[in-house]
Protein backbone atom coordinates (compact mmCIF):
# COMPACT_ATOMS: atom_id res chain seq x y z
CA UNK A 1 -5.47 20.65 -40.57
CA UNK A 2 -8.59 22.18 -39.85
CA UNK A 3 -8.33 25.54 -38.22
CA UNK A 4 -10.83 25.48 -34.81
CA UNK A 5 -12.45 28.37 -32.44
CA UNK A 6 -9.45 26.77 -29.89
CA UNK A 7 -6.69 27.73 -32.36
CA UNK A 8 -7.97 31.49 -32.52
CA UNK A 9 -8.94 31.47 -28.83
CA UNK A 10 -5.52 30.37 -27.79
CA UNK A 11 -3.69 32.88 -30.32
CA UNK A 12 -5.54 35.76 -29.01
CA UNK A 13 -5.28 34.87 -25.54
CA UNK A 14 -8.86 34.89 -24.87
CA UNK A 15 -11.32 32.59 -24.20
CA UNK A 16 -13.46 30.30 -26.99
CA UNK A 17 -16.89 32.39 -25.51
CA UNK A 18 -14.69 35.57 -26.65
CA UNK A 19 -14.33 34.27 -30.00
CA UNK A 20 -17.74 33.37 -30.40
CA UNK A 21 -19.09 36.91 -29.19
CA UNK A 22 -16.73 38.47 -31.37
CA UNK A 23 -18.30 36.27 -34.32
CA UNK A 24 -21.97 37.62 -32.92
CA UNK A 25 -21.05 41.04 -34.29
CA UNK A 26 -18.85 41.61 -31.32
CA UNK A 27 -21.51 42.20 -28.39
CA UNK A 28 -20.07 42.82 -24.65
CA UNK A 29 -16.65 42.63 -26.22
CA UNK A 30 -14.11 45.53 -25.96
CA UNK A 31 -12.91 47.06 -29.12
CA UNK A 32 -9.28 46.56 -28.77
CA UNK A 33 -10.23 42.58 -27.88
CA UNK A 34 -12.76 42.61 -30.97
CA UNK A 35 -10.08 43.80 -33.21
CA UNK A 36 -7.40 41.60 -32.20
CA UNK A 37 -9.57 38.65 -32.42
CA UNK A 38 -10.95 39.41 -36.04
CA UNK A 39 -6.86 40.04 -36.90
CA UNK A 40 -6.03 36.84 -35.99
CA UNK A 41 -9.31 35.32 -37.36
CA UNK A 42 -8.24 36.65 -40.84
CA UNK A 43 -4.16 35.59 -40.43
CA UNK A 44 -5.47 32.02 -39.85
CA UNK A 45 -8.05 31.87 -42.09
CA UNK A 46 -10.55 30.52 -39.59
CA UNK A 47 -14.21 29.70 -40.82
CA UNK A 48 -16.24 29.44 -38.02
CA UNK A 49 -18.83 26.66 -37.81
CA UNK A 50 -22.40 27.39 -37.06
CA UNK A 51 -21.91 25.91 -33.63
CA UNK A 52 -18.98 28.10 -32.69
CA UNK A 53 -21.30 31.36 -34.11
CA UNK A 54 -24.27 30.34 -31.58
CA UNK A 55 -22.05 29.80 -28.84
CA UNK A 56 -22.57 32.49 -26.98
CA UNK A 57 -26.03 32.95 -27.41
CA UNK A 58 -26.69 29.08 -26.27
CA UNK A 59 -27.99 28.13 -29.55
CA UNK A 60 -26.41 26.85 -32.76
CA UNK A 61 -29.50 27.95 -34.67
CA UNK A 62 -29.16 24.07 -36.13
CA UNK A 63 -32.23 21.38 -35.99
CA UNK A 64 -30.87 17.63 -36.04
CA UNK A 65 -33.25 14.95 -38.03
CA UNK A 66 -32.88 11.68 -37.36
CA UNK A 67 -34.08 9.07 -40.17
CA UNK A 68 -33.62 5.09 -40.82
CA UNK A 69 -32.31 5.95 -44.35
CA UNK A 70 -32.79 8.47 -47.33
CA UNK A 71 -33.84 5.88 -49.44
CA UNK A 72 -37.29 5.28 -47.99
CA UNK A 73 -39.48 6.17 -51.27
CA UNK A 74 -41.66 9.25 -49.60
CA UNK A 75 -38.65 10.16 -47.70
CA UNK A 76 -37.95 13.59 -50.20
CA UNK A 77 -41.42 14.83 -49.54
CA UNK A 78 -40.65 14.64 -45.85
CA UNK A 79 -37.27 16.43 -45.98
CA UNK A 80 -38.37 18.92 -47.93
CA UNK A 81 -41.04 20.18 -46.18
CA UNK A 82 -39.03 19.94 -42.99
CA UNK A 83 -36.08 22.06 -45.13
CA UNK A 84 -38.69 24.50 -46.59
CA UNK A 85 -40.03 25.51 -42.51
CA UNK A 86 -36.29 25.08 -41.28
CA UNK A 87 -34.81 27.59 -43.73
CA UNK A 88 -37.49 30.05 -43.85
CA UNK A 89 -37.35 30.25 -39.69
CA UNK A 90 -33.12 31.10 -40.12
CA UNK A 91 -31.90 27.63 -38.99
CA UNK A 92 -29.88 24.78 -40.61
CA UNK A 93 -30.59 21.58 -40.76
CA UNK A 94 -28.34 18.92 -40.01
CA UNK A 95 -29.35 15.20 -41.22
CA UNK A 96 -28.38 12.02 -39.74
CA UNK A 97 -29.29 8.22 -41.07
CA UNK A 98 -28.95 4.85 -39.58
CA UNK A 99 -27.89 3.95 -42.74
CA UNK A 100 -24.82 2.00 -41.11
CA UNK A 101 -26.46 0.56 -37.48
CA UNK A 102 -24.74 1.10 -34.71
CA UNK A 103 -22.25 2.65 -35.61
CA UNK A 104 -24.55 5.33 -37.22
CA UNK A 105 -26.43 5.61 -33.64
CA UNK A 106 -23.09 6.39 -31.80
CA UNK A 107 -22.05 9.08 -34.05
CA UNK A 108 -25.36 10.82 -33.56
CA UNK A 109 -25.48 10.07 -30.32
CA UNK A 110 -21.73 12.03 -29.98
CA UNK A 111 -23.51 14.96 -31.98
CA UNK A 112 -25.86 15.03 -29.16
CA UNK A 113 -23.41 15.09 -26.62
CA UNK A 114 -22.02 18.01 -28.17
CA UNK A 115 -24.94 20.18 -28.65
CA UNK A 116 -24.74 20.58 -32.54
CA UNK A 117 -28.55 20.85 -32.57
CA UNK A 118 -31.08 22.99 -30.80
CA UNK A 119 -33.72 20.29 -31.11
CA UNK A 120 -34.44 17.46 -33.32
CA UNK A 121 -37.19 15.62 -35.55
CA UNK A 122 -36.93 11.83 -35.94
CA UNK A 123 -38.35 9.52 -38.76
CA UNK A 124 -37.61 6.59 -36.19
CA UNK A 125 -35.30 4.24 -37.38
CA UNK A 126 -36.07 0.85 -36.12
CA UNK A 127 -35.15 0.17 -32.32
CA UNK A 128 -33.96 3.18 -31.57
CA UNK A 129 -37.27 5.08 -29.64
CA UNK A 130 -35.97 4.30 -26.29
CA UNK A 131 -32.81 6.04 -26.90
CA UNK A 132 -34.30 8.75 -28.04
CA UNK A 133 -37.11 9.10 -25.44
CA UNK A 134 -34.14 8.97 -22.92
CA UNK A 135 -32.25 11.69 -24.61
CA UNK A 136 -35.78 13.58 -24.59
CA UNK A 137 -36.21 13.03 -20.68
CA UNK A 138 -32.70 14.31 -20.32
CA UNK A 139 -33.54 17.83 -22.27
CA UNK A 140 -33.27 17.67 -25.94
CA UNK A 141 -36.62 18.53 -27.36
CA UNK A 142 -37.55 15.78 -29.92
CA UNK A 143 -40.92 15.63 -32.43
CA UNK A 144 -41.75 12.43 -34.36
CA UNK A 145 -42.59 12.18 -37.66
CA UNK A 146 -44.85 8.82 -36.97
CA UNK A 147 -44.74 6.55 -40.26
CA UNK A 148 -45.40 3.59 -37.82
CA UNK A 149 -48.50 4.24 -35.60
CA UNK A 150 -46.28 4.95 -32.04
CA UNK A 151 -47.60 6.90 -29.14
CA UNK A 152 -43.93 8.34 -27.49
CA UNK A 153 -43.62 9.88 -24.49
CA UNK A 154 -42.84 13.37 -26.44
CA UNK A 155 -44.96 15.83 -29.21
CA UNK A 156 -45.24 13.61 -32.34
CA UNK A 157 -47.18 13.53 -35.50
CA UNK A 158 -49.25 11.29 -37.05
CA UNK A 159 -51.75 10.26 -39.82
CA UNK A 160 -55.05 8.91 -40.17
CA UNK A 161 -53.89 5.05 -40.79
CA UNK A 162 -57.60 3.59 -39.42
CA UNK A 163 -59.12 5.81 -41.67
CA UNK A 164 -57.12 5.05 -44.49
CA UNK A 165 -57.76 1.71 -44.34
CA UNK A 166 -61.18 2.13 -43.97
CA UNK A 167 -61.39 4.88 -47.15
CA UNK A 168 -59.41 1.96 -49.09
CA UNK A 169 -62.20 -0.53 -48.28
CA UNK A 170 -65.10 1.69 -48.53
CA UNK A 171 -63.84 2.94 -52.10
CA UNK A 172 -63.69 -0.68 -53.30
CA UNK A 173 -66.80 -1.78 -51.90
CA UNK A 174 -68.57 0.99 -53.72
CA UNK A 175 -66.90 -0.33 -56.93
CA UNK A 176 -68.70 -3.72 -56.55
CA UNK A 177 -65.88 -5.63 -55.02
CA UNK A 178 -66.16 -7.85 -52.22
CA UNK A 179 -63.14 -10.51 -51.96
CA UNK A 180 -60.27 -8.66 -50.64
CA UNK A 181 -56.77 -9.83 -50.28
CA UNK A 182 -54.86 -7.66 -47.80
CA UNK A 183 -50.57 -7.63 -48.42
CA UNK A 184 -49.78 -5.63 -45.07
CA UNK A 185 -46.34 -5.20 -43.93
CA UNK A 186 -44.70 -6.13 -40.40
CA UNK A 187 -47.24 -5.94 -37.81
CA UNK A 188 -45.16 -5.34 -34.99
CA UNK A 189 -46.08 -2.14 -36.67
CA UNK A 190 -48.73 0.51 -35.32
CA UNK A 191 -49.37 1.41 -38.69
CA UNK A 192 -49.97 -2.19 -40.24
CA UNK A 193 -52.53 -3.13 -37.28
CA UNK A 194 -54.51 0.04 -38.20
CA UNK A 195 -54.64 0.07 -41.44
CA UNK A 196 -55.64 -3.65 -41.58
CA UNK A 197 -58.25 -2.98 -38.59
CA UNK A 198 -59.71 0.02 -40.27
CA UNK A 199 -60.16 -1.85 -43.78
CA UNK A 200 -61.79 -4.88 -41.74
CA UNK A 201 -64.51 -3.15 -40.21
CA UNK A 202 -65.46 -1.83 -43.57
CA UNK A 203 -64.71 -5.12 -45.53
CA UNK A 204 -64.15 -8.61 -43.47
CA UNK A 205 -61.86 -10.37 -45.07
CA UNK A 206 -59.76 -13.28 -43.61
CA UNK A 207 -57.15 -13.31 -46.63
CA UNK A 208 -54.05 -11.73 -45.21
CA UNK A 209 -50.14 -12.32 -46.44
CA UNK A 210 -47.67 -10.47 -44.37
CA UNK A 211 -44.63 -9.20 -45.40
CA UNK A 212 -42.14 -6.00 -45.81
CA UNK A 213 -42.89 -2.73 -47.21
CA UNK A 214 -41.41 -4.35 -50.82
CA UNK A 215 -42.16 -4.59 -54.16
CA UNK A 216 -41.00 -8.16 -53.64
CA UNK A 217 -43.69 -8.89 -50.90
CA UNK A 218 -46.43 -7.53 -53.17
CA UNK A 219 -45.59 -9.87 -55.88
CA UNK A 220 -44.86 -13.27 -54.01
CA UNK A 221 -48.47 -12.32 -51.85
CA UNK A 222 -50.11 -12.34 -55.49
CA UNK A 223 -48.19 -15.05 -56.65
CA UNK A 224 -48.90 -17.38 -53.39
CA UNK A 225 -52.29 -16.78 -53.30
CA UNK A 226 -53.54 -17.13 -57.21
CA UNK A 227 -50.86 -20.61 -56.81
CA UNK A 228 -53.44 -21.67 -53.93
CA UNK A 229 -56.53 -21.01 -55.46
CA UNK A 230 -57.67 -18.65 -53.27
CA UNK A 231 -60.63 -16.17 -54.35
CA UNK A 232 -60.00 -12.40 -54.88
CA UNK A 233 -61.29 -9.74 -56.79
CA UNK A 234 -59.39 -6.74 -55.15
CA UNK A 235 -55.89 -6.38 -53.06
CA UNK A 236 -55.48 -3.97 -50.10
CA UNK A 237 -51.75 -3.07 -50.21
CA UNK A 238 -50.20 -1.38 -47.35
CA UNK A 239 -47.61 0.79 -49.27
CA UNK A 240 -47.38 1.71 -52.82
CA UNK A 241 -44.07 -0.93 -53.12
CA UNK A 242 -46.08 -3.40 -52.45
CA UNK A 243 -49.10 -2.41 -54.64
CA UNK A 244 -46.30 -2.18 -57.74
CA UNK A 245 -45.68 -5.83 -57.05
CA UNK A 246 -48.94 -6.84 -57.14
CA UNK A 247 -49.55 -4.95 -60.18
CA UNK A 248 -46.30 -7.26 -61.76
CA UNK A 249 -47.42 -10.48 -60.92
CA UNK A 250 -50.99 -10.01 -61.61
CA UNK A 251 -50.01 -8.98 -64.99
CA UNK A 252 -47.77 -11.94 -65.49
CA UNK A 253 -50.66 -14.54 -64.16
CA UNK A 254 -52.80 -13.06 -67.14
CA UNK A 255 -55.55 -11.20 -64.63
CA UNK A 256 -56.54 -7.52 -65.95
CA UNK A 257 -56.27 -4.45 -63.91
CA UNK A 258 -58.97 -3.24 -63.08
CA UNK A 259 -61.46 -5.38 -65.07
CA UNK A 260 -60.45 -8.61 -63.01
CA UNK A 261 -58.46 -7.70 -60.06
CA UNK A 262 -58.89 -3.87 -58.52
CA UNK A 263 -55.52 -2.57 -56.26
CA UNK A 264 -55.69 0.49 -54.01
CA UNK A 265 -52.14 0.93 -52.46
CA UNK A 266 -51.07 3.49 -49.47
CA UNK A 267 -48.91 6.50 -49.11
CA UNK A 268 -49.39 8.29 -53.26
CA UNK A 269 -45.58 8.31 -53.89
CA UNK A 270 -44.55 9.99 -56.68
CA UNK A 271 -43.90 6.46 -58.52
CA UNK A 272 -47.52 5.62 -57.52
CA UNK A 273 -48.35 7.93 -60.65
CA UNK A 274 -46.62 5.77 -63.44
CA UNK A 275 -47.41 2.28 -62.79
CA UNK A 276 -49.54 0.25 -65.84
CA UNK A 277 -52.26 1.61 -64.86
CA UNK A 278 -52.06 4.33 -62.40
CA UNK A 279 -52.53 3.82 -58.97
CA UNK A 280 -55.33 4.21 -57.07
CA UNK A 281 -54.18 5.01 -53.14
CA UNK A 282 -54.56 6.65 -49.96
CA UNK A 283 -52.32 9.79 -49.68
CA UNK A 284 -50.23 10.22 -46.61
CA UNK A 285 -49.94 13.99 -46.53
CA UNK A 286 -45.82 13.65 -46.00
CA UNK A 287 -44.60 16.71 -47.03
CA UNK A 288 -47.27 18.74 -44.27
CA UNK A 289 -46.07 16.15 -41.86
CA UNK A 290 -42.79 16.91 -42.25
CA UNK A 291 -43.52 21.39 -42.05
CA UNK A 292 -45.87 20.27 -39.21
CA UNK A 293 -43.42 19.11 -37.09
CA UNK A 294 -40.75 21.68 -38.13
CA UNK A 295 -42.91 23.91 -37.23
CA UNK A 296 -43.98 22.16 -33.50
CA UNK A 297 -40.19 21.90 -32.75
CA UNK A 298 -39.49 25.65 -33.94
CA UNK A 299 -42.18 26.91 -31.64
CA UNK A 300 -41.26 24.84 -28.71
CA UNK A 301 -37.58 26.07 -29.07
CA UNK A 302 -39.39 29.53 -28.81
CA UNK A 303 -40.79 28.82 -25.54
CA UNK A 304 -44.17 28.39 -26.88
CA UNK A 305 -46.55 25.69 -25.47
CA UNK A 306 -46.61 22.26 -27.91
CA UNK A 307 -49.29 19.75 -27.58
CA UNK A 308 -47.66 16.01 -26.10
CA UNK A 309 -50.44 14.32 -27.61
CA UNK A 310 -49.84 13.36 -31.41
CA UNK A 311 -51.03 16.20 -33.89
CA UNK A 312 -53.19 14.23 -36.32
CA UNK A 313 -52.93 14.76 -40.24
CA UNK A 314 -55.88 12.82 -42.58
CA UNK A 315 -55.19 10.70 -45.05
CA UNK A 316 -56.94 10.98 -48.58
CA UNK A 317 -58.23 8.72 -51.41
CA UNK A 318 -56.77 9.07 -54.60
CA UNK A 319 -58.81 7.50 -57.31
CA UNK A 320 -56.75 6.19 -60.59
CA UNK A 321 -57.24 3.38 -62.98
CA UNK A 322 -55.84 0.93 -61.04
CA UNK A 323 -59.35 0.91 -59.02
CA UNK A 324 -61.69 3.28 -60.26
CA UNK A 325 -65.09 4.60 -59.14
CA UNK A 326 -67.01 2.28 -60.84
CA UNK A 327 -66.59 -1.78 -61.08
């Protein structure tokens, strides 16, 4: 059995704050306590967790992150520019998924309870922002990293999704293309509404197939519409998942990439590089959002001021072969 900051407390006959001091190089402890503490920590062979070592100073030095799971595809980029700003400021990071529902959300929710974090960033998983603005009104300081185009009641931030959309549209416009189909993903999504609403206003199209953030959607969108006899010359997909179905079926129906059909997908994962042919996309600058908000929640933890209103990241074009400059 795990040995625990009670189990030396109670051996010592002092209290668990005692311990912890004594574990913070011994400040306002007396010598002959400090010793007898650190002799019983070493007959046990207690390792103190970083909770029990910021104790006493009202801080475990730990940030909690919150995502849906670890298998989102641009989800590394995220964590490690969250663990590069973490780290470098002297604090851990402890990581959490919904990975398993509810029962996921109760565990973290106990971690909470406990004050195992100082603060925490949250890649939302889905149906869980009300919790988490409650926690936030109750003291935990929270930042968002926004993948979905939400405006919460607490610092966030964001990208340029409206923008991106309209980049996509502009770019293939340019390129002498003017029949779009659009393969979006849920629009109960922030993100989906402005990405489609940004691309509109540069090119109106009215050929639209909802779906998931999948490969699978991509390549039943494609499939669906060519099977209908429906008109396009370029596709508009809303993630880069759904641009490497696209690029499947369209290869399967016999079209050519780019010389019939053009693709610009969203988000420049690293996969977005190796498709047949290379992607053309709009970059979500992940890894900055994920040091930006690191960096929000570190100084906020500080005491410094943090901006509520969303801090606002662009987007970029990334020109490939899947829809090049020029026709």
């Amino acid at each position: 059995m795990r040995v625990t900051i009670a189990d030396v407390a109670r051996q010592a006959g002092v209290s668990k704050t005692t311990v912890s001091r004594v574990l913070n190089t011994g400040a306002e402890v007396d010598s002959t306590t400090a010793a007898r503490v650190r002799e019983v920590i070493d007959v046990l062979g207690y390792v103190p967790s970083s909770g029990a070592v910021g104790l006493a100073r009202g801080s475990s030095r730990t940030i909690g992150m919150l995502t849906p799971s670890l298998t989102w595809p641009w989800m590394s980029e995220v964590l490690q520019g969250v663990v590069d700003t973490v780290e470098a400021a002297g604090y851990g990071l402890l990581l959490f998924t919904c990975h398993r529902g509810a029962d996921s959300v109760r565990h973290f929710a106990g971690q909470v309870s406990a004050r195992a974090f100082d603060g925490l960033l949250v890649v939302e998983p889905e149906n869980t922002l009300d919790t988490i603005t409650a926690m936030h009104r109750r003291g935990l300081p929270v930042v968002l990293i926004d993948d979905r185009g939400h405006q919460p009641a607490f610092p966030s931030v964001a990208t340029t999704n409206r923008a991106g959309g309209a980049a996509a549209a502009g770019h293939l416009l340019a390129s002498g293309r003017g029949r779009a189909l659009v393969v979006t993903g849920r629009r109960d999504f922030g993100c989906v509404r402005e990405r489609l609403d940004g691309f509109r206003e540069i090119l109106p199209t009215d050929l639209v197939a909802e779906g998931e953030f999948t490969e699978q959607t991509g390549h039943l969108a494609v499939r669906r519409a060519l099977a209908e006899g429906r008109d396009f010359d370029c596709v508009f997909a809303h993630n880069d998942l759904i641009a490497a179905g696209v690029l499947r079926a369209l290869r399967e129906a016999g079209r050519r990439v780019p010389e019939d059909v053009a693709v610009v997908g969203f988000d420049d994962i690293p996969m977005a590089r190796h498709t047949e042919p290379p992607l053309t996309t709009i970059r979500q600058p992940m890894r900055r959002m994920g040091e930006t908000a690191a960096r929000l929640l570190l100084a906020g933890l500080a005491g410094e001021p943090i901006p509520h209103e969303p801090v606002v990241l662009p987007t970029e074009l990334v020109v490939r072969r899947s829809a090049p400059a020029h026709g």
